[in-house]
C-alpha atoms as a PDB file:
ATOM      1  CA  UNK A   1      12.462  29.686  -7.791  1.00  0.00           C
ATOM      2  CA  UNK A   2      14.798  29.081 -10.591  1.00  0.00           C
ATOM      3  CA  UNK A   3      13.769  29.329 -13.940  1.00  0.00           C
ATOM      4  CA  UNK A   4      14.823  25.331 -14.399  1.00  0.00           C
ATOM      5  CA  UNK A   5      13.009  24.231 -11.503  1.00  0.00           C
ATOM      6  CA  UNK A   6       9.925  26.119 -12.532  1.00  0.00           C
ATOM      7  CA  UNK A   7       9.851  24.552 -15.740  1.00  0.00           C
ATOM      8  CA  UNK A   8       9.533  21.083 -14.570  1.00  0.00           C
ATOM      9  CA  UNK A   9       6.310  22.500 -12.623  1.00  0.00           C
ATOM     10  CA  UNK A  10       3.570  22.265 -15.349  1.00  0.00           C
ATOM     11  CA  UNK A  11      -0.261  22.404 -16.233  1.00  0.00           C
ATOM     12  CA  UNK A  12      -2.612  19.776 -17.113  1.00  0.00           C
ATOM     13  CA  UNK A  13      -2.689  21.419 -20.513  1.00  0.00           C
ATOM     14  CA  UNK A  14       1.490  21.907 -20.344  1.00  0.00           C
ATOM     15  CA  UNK A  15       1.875  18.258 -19.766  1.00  0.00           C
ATOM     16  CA  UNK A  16      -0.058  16.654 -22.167  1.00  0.00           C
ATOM     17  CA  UNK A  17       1.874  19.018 -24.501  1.00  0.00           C
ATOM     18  CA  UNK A  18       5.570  17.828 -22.700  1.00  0.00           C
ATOM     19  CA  UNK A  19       4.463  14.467 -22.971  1.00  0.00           C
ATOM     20  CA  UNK A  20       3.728  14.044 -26.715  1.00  0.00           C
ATOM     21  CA  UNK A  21       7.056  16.004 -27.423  1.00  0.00           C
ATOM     22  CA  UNK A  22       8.652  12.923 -25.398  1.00  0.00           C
ATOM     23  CA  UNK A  23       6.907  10.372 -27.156  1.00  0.00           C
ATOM     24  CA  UNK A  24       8.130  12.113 -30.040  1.00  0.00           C
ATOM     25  CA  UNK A  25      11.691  12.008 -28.850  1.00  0.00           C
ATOM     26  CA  UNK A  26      11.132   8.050 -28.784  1.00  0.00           C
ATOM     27  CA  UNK A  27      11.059   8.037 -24.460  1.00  0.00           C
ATOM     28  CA  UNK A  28       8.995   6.288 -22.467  1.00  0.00           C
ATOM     29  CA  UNK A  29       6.719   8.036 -19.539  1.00  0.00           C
ATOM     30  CA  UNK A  30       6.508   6.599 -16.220  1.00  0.00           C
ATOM     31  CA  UNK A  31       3.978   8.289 -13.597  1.00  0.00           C
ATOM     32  CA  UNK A  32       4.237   8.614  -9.834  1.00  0.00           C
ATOM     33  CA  UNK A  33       1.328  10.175  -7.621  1.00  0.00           C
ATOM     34  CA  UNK A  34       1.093  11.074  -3.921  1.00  0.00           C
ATOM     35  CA  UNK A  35       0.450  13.601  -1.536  1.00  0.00           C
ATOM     36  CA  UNK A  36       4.326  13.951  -0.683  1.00  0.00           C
ATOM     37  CA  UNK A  37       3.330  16.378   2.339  1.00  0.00           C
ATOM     38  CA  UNK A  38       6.496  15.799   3.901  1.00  0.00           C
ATOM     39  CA  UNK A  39       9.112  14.581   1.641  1.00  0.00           C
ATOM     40  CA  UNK A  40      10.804  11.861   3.715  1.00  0.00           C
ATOM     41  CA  UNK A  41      13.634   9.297   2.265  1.00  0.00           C
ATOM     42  CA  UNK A  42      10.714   6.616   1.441  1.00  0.00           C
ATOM     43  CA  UNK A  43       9.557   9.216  -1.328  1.00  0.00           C
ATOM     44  CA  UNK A  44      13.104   9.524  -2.595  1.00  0.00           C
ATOM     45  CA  UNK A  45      13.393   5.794  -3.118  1.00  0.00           C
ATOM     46  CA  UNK A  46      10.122   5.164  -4.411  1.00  0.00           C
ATOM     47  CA  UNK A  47      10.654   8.151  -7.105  1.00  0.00           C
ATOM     48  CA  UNK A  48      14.545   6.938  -7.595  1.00  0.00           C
ATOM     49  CA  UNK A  49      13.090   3.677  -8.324  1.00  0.00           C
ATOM     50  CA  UNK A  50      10.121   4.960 -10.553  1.00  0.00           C
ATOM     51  CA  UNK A  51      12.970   7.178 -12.581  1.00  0.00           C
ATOM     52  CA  UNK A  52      15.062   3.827 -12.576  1.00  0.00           C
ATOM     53  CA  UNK A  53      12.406   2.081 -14.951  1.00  0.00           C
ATOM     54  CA  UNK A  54      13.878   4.525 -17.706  1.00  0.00           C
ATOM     55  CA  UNK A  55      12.273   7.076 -19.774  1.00  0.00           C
ATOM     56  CA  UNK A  56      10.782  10.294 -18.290  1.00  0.00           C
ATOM     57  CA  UNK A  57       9.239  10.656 -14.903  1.00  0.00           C
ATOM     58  CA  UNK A  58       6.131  12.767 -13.880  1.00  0.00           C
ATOM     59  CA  UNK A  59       5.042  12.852 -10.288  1.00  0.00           C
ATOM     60  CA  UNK A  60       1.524  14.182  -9.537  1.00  0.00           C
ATOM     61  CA  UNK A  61       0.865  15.535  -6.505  1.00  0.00           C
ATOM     62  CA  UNK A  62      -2.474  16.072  -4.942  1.00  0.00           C
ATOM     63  CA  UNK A  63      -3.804  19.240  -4.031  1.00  0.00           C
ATOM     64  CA  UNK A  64      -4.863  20.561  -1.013  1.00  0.00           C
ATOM     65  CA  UNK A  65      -8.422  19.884  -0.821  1.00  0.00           C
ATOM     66  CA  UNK A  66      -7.379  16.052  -1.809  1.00  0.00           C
ATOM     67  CA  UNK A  67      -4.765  15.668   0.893  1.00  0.00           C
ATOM     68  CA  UNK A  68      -7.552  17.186   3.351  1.00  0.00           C
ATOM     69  CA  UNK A  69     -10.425  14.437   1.995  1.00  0.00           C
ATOM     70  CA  UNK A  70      -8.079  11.463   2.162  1.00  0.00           C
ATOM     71  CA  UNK A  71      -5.719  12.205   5.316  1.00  0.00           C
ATOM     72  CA  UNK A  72      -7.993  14.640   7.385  1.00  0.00           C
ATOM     73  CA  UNK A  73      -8.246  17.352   9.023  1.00  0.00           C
ATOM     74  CA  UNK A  74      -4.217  19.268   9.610  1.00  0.00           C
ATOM     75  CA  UNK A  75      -2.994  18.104   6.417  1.00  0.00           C
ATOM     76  CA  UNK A  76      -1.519  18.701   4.279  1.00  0.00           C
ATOM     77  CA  UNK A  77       1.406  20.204   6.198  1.00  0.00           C
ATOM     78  CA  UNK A  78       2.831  22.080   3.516  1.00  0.00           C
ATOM     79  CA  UNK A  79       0.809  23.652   0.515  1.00  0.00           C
ATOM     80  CA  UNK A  80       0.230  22.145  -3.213  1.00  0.00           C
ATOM     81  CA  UNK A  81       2.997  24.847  -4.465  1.00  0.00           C
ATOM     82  CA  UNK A  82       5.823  24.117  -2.029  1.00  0.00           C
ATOM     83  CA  UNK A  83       5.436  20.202  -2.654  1.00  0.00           C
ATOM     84  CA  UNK A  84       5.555  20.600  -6.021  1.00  0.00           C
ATOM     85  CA  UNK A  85       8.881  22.733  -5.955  1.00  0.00           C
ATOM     86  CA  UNK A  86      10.266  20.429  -3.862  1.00  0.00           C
ATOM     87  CA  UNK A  87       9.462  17.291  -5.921  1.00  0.00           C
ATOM     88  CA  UNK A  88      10.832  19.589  -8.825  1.00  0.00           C
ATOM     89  CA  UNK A  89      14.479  19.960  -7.463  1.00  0.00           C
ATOM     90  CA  UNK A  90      15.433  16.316  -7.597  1.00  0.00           C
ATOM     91  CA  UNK A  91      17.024  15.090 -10.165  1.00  0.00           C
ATOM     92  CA  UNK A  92      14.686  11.844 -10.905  1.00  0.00           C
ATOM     93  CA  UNK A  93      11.811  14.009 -11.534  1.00  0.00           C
ATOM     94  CA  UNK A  94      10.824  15.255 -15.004  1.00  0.00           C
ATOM     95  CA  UNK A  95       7.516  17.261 -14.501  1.00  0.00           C
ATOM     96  CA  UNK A  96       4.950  17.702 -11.870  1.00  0.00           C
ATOM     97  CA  UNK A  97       1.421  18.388 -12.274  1.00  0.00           C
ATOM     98  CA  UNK A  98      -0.442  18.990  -9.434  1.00  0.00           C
ATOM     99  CA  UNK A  99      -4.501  17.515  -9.595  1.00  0.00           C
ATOM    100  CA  UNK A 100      -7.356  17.882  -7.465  1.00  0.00           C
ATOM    101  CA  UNK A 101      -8.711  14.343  -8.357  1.00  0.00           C
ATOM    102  CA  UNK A 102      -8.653  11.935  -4.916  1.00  0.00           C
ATOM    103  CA  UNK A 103      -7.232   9.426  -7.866  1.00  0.00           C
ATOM    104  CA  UNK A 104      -4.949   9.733 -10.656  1.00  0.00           C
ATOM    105  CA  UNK A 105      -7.237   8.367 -13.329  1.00  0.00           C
ATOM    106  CA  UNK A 106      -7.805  11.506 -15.395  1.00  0.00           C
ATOM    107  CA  UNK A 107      -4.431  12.082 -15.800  1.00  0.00           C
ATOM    108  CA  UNK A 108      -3.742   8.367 -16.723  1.00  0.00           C
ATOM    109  CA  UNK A 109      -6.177   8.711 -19.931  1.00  0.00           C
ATOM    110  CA  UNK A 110      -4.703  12.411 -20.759  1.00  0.00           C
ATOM    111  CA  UNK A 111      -1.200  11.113 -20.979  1.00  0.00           C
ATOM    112  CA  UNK A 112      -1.373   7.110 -21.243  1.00  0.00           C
ATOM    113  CA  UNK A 113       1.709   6.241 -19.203  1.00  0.00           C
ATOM    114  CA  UNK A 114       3.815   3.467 -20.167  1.00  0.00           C
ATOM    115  CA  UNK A 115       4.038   2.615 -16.235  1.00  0.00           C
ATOM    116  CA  UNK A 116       2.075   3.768 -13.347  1.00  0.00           C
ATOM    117  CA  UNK A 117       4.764   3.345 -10.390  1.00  0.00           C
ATOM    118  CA  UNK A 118       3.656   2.841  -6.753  1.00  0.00           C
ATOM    119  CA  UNK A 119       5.185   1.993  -3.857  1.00  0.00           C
ATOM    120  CA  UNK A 120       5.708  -1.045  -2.018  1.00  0.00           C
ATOM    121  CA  UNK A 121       2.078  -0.743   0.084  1.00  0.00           C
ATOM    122  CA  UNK A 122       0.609  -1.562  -2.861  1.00  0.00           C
ATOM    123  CA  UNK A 123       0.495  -4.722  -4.952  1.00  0.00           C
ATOM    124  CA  UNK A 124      -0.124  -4.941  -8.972  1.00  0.00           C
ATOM    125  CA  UNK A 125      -3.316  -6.116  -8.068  1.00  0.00           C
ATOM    126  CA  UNK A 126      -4.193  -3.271  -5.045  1.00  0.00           C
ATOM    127  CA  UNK A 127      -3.452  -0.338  -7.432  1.00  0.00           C
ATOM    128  CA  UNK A 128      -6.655   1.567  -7.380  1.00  0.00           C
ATOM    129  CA  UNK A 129      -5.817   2.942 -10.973  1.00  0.00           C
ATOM    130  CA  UNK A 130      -4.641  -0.169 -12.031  1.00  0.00           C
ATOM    131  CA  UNK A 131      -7.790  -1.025 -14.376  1.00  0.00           C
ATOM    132  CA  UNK A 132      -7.244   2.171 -16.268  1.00  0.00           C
ATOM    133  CA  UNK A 133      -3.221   2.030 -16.742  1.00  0.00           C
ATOM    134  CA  UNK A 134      -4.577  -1.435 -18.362  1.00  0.00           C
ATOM    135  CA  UNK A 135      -7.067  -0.143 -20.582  1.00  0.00           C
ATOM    136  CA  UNK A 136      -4.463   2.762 -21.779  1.00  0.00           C
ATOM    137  CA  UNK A 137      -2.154   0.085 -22.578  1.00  0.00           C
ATOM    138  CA  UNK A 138       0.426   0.711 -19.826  1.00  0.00           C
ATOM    139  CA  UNK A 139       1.493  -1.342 -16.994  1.00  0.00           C
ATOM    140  CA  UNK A 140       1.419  -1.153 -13.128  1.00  0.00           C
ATOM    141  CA  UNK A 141       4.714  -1.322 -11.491  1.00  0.00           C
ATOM    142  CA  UNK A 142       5.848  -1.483  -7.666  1.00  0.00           C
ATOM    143  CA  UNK A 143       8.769   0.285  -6.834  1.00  0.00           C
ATOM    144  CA  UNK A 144      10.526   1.430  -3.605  1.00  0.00           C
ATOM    145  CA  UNK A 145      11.675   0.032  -0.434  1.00  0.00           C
ATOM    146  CA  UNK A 146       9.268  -1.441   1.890  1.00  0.00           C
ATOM    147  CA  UNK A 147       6.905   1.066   3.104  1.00  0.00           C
ATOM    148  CA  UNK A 148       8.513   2.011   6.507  1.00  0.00           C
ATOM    149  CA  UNK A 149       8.574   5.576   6.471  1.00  0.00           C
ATOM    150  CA  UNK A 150       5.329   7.506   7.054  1.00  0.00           C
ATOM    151  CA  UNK A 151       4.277  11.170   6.697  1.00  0.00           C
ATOM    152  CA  UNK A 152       1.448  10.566   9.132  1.00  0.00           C
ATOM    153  CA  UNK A 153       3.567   8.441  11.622  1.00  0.00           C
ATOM    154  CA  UNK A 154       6.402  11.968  11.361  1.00  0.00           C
ATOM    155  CA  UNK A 155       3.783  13.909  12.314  1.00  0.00           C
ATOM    156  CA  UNK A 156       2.286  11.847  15.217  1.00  0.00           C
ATOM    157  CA  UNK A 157       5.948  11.508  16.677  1.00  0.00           C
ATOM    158  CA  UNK A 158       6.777  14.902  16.768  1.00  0.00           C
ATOM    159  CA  UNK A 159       3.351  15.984  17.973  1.00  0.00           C
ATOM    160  CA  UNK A 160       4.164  14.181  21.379  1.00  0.00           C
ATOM    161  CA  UNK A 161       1.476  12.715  24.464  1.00  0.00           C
ATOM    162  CA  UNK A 162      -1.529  15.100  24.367  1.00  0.00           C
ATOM    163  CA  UNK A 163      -2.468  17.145  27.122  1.00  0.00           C
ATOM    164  CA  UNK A 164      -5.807  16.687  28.453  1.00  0.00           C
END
């Protein structure tokens, strides 16, 4: 991994550090969560979009054990590590933290975002974090195209009829 691309890949500790040395800088911080277990063109747009809103953009990703509680059993697909580097080499993304939280609210209070970005299968309203991004002083956002694309519906197409 390059030493670039490993920068952007940071601790809890390293990003509350990164993000006060941006707030510093006068930028604003935008945060995007998901599992991203396999990085399909819907996860480009949404994070193009969340970049778009200006500013810096972190994406945190949930760890294994997360992915495992809220899609099941087989997932995630790929490991923590790989998704992160992954979500590290495009050029919209700032930092990535990965969390073991099911929900992104710790993070929200460590850094105080000035958007939460999700994507279009949300509304404002729908945004389980929403109430905290409020009380931190930021503001929910939806972003993205409409949610066609589908980790979970990848998977099930390429797994095929099963054999009984």
């Amino acid at each position: 991994m390059s030493t670039s691309l490993h920068s952007k890949i940071v601790s809890r500790e390293q990003l509350r550090e990164r993000v006060a040395a941006w707030r510093r800088a006068g930028d604003r911080v935008t945060l995007a969560n998901g599992c991203f277990d396999l990085l399909h063109v819907g996860h480009v747009r949404y994070l193009h979009a969340a970049h778009e809103l200006g500013g810096k953009l972190i994406v945190a990703v949930n760890a294994d054990t997360s992915v495992r509680t809220l899609k099941g059993e087989g997932r995630p697909v790929m490991p923590a590590e790989e998704r992160a580097e992954i979500l590290a080499s495009l050029a919209d993304v700032d930092a990535v933290v990965v969390f073991p939280e099911e929900d992104v609210r710790a993070i929200i209070r460590e850094i105080r975002p000035d958007f939460h970005a999700k994507g279009t299968d949300y509304t404002a309203e729908s945004v389980p974090e929403r109430d905290e991004v409020e009380a931190c002083g930021g503001r929910v956002v939806i972003v993205g195209d409409p949610k066609n694309h589908s980790a979970t519906q990848i998977i099930r197409s390429r797994r095929g009829p099963r054999k009984s």
